[in-house]
C-alpha atoms as a PDB file:
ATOM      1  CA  UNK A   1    -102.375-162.578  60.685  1.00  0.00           C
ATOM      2  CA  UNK A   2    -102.831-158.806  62.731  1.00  0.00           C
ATOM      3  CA  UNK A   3     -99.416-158.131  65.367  1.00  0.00           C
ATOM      4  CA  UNK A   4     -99.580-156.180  67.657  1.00  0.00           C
ATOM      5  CA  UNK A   5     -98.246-152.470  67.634  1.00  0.00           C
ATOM      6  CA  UNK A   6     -95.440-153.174  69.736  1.00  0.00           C
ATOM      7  CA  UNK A   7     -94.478-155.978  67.261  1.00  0.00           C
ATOM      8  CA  UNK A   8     -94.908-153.269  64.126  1.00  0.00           C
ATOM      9  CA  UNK A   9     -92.443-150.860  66.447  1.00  0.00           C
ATOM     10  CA  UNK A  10     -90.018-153.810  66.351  1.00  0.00           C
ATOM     11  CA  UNK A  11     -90.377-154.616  62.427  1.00  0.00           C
ATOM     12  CA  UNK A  12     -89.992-151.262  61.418  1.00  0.00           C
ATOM     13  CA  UNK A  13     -86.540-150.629  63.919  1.00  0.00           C
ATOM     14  CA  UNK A  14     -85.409-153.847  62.083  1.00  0.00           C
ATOM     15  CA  UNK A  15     -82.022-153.103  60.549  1.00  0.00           C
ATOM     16  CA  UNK A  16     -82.662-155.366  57.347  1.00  0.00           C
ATOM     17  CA  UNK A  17     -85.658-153.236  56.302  1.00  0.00           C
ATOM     18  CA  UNK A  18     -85.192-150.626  53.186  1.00  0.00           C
ATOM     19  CA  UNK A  19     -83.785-147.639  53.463  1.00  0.00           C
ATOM     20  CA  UNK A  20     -83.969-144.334  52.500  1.00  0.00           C
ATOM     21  CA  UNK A  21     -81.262-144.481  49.539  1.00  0.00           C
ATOM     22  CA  UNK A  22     -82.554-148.077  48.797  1.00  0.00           C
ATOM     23  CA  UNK A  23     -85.806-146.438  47.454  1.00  0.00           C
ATOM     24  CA  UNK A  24     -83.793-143.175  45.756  1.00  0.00           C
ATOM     25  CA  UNK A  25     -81.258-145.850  44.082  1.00  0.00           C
ATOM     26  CA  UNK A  26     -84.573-147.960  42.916  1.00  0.00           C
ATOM     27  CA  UNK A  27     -86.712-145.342  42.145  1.00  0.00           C
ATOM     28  CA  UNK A  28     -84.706-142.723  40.657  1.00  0.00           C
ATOM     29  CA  UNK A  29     -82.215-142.505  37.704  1.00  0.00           C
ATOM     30  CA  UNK A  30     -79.778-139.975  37.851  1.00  0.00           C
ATOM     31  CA  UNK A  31     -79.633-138.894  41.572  1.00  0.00           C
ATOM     32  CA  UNK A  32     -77.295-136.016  42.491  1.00  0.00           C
ATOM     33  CA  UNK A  33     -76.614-135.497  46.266  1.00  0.00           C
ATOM     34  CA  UNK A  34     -76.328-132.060  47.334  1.00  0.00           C
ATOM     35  CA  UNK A  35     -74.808-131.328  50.513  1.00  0.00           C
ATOM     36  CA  UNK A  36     -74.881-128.676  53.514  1.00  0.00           C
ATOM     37  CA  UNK A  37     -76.898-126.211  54.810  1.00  0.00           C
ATOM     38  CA  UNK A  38     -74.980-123.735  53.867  1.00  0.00           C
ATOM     39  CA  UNK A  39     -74.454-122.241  57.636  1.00  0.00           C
ATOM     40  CA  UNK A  40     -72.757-125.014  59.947  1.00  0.00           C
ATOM     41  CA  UNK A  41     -71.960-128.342  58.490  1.00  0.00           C
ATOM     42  CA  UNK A  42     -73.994-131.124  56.287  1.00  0.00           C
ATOM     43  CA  UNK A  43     -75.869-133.472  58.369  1.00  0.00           C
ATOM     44  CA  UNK A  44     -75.575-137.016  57.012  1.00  0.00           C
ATOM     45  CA  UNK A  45     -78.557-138.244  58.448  1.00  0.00           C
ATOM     46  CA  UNK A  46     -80.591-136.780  56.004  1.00  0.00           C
ATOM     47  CA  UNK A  47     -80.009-137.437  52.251  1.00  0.00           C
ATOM     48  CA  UNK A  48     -81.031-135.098  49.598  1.00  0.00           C
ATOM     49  CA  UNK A  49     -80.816-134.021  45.732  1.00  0.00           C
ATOM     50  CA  UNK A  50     -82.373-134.005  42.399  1.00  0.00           C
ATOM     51  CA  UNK A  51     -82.982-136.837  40.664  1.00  0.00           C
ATOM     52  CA  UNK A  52     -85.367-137.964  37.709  1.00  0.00           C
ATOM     53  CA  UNK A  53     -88.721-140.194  37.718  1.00  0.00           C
ATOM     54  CA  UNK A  54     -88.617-141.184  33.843  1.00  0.00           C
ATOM     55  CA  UNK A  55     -88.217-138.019  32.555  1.00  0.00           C
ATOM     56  CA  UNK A  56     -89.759-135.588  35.452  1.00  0.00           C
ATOM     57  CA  UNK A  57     -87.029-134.016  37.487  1.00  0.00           C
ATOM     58  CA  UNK A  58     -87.611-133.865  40.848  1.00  0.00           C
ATOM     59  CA  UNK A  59     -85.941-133.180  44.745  1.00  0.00           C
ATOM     60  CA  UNK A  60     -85.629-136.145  47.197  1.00  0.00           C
ATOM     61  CA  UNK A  61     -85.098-135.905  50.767  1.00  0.00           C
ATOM     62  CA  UNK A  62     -84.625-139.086  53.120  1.00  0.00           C
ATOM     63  CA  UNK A  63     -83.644-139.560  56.126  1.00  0.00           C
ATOM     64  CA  UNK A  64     -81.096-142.437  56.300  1.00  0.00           C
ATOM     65  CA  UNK A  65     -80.094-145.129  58.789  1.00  0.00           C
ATOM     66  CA  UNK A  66     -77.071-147.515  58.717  1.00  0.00           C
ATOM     67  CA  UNK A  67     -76.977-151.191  58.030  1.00  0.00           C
ATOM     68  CA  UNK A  68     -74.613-151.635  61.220  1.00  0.00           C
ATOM     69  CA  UNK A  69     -72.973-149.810  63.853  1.00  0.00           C
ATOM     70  CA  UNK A  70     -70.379-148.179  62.217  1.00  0.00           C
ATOM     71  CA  UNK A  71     -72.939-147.080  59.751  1.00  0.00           C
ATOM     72  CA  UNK A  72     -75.393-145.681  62.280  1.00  0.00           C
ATOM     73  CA  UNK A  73     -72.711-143.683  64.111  1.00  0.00           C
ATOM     74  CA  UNK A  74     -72.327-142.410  61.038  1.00  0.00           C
ATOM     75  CA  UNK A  75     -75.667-141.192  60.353  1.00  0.00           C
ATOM     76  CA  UNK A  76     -76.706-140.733  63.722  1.00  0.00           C
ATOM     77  CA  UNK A  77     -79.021-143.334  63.451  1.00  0.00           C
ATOM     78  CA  UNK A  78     -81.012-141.514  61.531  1.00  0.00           C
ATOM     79  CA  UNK A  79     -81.761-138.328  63.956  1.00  0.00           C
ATOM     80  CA  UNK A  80     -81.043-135.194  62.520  1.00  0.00           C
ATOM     81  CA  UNK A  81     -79.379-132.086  63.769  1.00  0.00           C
ATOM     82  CA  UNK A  82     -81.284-128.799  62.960  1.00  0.00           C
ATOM     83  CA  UNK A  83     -78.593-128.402  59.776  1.00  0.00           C
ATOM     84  CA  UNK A  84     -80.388-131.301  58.967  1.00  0.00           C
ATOM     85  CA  UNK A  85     -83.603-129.688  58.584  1.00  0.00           C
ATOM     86  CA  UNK A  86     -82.292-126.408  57.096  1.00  0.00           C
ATOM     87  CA  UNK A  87     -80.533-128.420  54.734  1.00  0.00           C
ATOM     88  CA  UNK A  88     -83.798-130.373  53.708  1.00  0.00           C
ATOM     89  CA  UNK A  89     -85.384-127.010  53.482  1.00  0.00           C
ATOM     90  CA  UNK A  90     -83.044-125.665  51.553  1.00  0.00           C
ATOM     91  CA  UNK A  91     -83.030-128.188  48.806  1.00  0.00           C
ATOM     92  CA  UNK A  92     -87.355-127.680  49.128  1.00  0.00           C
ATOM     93  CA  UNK A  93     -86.653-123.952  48.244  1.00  0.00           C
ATOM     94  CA  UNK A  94     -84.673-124.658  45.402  1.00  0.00           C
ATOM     95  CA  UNK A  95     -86.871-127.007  44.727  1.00  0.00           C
ATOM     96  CA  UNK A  96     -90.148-124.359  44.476  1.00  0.00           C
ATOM     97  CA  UNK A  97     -87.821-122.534  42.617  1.00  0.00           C
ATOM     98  CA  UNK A  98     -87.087-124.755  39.587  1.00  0.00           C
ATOM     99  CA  UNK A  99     -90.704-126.075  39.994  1.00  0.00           C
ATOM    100  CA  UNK A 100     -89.794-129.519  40.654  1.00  0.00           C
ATOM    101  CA  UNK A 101     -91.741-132.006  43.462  1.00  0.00           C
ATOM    102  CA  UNK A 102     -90.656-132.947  46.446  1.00  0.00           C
ATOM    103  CA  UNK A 103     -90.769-136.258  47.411  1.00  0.00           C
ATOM    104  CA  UNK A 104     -89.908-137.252  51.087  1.00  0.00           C
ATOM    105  CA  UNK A 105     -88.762-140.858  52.530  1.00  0.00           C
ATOM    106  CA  UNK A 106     -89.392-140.269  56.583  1.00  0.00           C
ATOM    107  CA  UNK A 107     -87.556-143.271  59.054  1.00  0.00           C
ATOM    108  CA  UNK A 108     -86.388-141.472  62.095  1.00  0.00           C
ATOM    109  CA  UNK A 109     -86.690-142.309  66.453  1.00  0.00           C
ATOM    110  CA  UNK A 110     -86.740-137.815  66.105  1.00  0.00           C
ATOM    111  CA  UNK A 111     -84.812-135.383  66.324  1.00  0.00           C
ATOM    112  CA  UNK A 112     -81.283-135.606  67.707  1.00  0.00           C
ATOM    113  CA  UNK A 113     -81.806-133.695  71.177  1.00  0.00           C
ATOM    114  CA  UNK A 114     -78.233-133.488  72.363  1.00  0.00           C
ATOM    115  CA  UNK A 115     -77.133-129.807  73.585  1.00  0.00           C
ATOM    116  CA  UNK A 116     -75.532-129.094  70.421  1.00  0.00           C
ATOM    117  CA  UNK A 117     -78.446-129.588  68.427  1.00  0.00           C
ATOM    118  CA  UNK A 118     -80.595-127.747  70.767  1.00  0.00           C
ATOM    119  CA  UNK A 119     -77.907-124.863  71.171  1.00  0.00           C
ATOM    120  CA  UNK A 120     -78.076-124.380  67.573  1.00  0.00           C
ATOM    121  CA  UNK A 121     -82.046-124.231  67.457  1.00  0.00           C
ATOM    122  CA  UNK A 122     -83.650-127.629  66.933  1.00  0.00           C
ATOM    123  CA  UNK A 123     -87.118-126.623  67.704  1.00  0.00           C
ATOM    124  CA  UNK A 124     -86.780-123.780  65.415  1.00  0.00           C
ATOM    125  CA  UNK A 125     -85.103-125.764  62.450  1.00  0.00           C
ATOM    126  CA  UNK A 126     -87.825-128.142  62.453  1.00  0.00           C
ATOM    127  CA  UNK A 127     -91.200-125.228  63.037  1.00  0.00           C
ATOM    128  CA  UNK A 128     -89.215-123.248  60.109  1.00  0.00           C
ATOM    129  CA  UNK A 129     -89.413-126.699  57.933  1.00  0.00           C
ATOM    130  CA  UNK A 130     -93.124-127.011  58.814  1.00  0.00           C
ATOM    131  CA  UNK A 131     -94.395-123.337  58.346  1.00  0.00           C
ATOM    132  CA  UNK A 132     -92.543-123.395  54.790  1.00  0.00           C
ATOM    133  CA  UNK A 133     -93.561-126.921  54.005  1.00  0.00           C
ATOM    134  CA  UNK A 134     -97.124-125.277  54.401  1.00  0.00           C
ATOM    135  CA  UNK A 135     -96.694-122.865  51.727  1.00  0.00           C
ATOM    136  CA  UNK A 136     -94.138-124.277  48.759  1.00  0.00           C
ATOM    137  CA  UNK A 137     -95.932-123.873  45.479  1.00  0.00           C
ATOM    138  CA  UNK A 138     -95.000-127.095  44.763  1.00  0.00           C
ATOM    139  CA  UNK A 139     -96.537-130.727  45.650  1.00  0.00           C
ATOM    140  CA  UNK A 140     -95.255-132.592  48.087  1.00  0.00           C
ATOM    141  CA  UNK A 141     -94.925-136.448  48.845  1.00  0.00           C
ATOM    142  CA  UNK A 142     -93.788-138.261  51.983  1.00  0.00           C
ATOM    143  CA  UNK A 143     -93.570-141.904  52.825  1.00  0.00           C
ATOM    144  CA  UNK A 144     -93.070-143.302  56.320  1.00  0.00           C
ATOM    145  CA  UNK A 145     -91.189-146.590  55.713  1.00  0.00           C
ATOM    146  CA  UNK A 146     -90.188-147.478  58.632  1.00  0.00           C
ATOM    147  CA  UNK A 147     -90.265-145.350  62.187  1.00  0.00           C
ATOM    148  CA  UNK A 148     -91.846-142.039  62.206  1.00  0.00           C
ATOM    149  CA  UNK A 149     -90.488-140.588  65.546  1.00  0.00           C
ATOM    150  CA  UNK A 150     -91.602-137.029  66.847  1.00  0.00           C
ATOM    151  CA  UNK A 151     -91.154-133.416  65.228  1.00  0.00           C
ATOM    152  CA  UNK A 152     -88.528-135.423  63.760  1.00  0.00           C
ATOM    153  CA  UNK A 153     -90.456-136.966  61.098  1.00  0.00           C
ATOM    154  CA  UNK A 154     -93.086-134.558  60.787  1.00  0.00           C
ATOM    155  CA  UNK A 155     -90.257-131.914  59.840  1.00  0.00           C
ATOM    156  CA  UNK A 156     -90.769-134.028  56.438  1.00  0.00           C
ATOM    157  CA  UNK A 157     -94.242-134.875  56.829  1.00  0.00           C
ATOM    158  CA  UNK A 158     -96.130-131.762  55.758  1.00  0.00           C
ATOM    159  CA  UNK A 159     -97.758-133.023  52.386  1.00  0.00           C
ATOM    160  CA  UNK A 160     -99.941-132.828  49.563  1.00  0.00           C
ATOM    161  CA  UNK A 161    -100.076-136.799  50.637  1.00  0.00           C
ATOM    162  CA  UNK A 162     -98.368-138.621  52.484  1.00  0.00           C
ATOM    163  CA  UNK A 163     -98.420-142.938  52.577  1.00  0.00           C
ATOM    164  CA  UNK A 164     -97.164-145.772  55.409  1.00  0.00           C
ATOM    165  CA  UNK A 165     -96.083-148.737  54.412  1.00  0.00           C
ATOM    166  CA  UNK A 166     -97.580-151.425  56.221  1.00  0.00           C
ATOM    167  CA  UNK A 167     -95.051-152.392  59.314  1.00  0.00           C
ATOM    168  CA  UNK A 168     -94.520-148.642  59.608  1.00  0.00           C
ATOM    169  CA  UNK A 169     -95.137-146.567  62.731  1.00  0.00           C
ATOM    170  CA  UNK A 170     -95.855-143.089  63.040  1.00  0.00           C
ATOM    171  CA  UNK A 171     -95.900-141.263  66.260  1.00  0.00           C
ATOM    172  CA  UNK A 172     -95.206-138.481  68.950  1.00  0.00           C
ATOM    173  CA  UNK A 173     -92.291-139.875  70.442  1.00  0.00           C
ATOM    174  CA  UNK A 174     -90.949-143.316  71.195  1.00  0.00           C
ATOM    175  CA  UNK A 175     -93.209-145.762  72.924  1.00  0.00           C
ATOM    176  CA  UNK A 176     -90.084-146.025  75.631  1.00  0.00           C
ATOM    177  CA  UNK A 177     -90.341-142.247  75.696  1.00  0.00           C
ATOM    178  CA  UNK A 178     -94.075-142.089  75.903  1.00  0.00           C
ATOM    179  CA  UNK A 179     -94.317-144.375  78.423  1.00  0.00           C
ATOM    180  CA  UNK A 180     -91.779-142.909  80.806  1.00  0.00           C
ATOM    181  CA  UNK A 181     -93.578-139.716  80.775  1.00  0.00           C
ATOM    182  CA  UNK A 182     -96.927-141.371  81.696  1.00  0.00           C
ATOM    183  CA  UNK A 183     -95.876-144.110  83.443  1.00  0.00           C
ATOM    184  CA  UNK A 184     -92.613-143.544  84.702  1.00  0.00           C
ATOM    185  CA  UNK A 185     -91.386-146.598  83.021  1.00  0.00           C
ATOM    186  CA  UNK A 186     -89.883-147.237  80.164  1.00  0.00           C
ATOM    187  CA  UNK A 187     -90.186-150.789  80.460  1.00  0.00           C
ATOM    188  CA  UNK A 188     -93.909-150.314  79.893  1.00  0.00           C
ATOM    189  CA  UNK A 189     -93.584-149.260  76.476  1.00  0.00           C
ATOM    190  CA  UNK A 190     -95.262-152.460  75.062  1.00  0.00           C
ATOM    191  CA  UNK A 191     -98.475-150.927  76.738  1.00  0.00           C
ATOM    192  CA  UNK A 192     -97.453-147.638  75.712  1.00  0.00           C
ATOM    193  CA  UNK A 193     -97.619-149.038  72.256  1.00  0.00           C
ATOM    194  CA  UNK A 194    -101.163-150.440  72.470  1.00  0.00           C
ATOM    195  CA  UNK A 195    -102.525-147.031  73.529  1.00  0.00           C
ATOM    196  CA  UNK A 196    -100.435-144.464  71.510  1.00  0.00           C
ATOM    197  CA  UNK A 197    -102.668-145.366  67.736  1.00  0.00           C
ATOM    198  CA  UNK A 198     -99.079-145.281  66.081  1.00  0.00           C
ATOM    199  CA  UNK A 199     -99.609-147.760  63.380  1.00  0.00           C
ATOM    200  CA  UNK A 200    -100.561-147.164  59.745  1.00  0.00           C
ATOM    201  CA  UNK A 201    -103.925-148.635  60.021  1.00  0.00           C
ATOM    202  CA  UNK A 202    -104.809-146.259  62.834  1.00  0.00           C
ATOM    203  CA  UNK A 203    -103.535-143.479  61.528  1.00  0.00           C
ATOM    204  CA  UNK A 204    -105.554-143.823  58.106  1.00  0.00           C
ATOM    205  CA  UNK A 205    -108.397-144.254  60.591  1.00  0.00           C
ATOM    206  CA  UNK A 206    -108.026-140.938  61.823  1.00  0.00           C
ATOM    207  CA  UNK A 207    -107.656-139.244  58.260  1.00  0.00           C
ATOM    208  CA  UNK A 208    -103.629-138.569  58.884  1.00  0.00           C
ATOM    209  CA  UNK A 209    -102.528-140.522  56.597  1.00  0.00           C
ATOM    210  CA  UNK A 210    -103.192-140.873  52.854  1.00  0.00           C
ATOM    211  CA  UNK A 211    -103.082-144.518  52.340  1.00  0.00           C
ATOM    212  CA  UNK A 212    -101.012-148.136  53.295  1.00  0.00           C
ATOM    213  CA  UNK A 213     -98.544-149.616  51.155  1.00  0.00           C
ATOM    214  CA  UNK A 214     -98.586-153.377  52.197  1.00  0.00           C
ATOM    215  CA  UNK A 215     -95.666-155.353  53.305  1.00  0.00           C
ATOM    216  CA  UNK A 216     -94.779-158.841  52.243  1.00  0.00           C
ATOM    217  CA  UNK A 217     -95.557-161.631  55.048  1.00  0.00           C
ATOM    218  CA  UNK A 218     -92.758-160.825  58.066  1.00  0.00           C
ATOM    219  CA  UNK A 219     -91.358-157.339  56.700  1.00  0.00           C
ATOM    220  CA  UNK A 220     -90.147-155.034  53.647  1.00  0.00           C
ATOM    221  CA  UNK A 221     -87.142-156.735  53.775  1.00  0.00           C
ATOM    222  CA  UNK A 222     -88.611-160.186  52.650  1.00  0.00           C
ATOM    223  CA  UNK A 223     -89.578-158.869  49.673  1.00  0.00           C
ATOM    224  CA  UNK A 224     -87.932-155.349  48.873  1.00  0.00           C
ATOM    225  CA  UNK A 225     -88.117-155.092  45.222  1.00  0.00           C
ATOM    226  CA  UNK A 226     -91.905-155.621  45.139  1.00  0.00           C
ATOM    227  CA  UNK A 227     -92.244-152.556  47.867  1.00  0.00           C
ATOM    228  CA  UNK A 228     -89.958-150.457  46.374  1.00  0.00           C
ATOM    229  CA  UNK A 229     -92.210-150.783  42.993  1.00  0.00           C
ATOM    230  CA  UNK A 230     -95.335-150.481  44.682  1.00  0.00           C
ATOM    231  CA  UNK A 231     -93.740-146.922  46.282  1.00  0.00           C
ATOM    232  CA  UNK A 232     -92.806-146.078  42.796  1.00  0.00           C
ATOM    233  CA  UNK A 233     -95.868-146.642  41.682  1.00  0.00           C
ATOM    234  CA  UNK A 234     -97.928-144.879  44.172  1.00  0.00           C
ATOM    235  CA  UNK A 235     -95.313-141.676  43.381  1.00  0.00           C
ATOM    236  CA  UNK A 236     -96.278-141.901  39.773  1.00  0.00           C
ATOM    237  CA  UNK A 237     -99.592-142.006  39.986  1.00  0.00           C
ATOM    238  CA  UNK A 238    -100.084-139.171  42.391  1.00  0.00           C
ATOM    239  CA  UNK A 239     -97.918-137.000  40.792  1.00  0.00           C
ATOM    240  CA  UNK A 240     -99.740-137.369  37.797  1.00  0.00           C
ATOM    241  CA  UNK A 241    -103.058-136.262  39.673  1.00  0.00           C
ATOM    242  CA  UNK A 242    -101.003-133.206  41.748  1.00  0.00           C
ATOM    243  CA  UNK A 243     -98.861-131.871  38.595  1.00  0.00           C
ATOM    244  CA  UNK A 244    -102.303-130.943  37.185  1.00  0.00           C
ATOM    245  CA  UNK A 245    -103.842-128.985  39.667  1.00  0.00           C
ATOM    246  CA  UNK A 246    -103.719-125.205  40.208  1.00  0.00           C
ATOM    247  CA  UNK A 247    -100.991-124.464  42.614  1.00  0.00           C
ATOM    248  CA  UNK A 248    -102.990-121.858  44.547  1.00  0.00           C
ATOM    249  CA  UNK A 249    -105.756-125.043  44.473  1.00  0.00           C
ATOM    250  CA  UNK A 250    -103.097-127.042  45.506  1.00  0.00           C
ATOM    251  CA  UNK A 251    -102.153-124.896  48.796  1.00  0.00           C
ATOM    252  CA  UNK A 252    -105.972-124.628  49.848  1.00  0.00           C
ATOM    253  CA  UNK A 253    -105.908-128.418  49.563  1.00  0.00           C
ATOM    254  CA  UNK A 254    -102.606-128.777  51.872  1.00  0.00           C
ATOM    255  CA  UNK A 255    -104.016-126.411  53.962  1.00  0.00           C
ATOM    256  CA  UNK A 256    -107.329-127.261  54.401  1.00  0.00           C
ATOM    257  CA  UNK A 257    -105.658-131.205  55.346  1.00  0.00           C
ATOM    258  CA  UNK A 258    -103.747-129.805  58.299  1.00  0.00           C
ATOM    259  CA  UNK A 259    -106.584-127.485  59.548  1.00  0.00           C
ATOM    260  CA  UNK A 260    -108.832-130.607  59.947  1.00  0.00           C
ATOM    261  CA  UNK A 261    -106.112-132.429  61.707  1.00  0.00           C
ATOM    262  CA  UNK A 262    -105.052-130.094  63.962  1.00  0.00           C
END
């Protein structure tokens, strides 16, 4: 049975749906979480380190919400300060530097835009992460599994490929956001939904996407194990095809994908 898009923003805001460190812990063996940026503070609403994939080692970076409320303050709810980003990017240069992938778990409203944040360069933070993302000579995964809000989530979006899972949405800005800009009402987002193309199918329309992961029947969370293999699956199989390709064939493919879509 097709929802709506306003009904796949409200599945993938549901608090019972995978996280982040739901897919490292399930995925990976071995994972080691580094901390900090290594200028201001560590920003725990993004989650990174180096982990292994059977026997490959590689760097993953998620962005993490909380179960409840305590866990959300916590984590921000999941919208990252720009020593967030740097800290993300950080762990990518190391990354390029040991020759490792990066794989990417994207679930985000976007970027925290409180003055702090914005005093200490959020813009910048996340056009530095895209600009390198661009050119690491290294491949590059990201999954949207849940919301994909703003320059937010496309601070971790710049891939070799990057998948949706079902019930996920992918977008500009919030549909509440979106539709108080157009329509000076944020009760209007339902609408704002409808004409903002934010779910997986449309997006793989529109060649932005790579693929869909499907969802059980009513969410993830129904079935989470069965997801959570079909990611792992998915990150097998393409690394298999990227880890064999030319890395300078590799960055005309990355870049040749964003010159088409933008």
């Amino acid at each position: 049975m097709d929802i709506t898009p306003w009904e796949k923003v409200k599945l993938a805001r549901m608090p019972l749906r995978p996280t982040g460190l739901d897919y490292i812990n399930q995925i990976f063996e071995n994972f080691i979480e580094l901390h900090g940026d290594r200028r201001f503070s560590d920003d725990k609403a993004i989650v990174g380190g180096i982990a292994f994939l059977g026997e490959l080692p590689v760097t993953v970076i998620a962005q993490q919400k909380g179960r409840n409320t305590k866990e959300n303050i916590a984590r921000n709810f999941a919208m990252p300060h720009p020593e967030g980003y740097r800290k993300a990017l950080r762990l990518m240069k190391q990354a390029e530097k040991f020759h490792r992938p990066i794989l990417c778990f994207i679930d985000t409203p976007g970027a925290f835009c409180g003055i702090g944040a914005e005093e200490r360069g959020q813009g910048e933070a996340i056009a530095t992460n895209l600009a390198h993302m661009m050119l690491l000579k290294t491949p590059i995964i990201s999954f949207v599994i849940s919301e994909g809000g703003s320059g937010g989530a496309l601070a971790l979006g710049v891939a070799d490929r990057i998948y949706m899972l079902e019930h996920a949405v992918y977008s500009i800005l919030s549909p509440e956001g979106f539709a108080s800009i157009l329509y000076k009402d944020a009760s209007k987002a339902e609408q704002a939904a409808h004409h903002m193309k934010l779910t997986s199918k449309d997006l793989l329309e529109y060649e932005i996407i790579d693929g869909i992961i499907p969802e059980p029947v009513g969410g993830a969370h129904n079935d989470k194990e069965m997801v959570i293999k079909n990611v792992k699956g998915i990150l097998e199989e393409e690394l298999k095809n990227l880890l064999t390709q030319p890395i300078d064939q590799l960055l005309e493919k990355r870049y040749q994908k964003y010159r088409k879509i933008f």
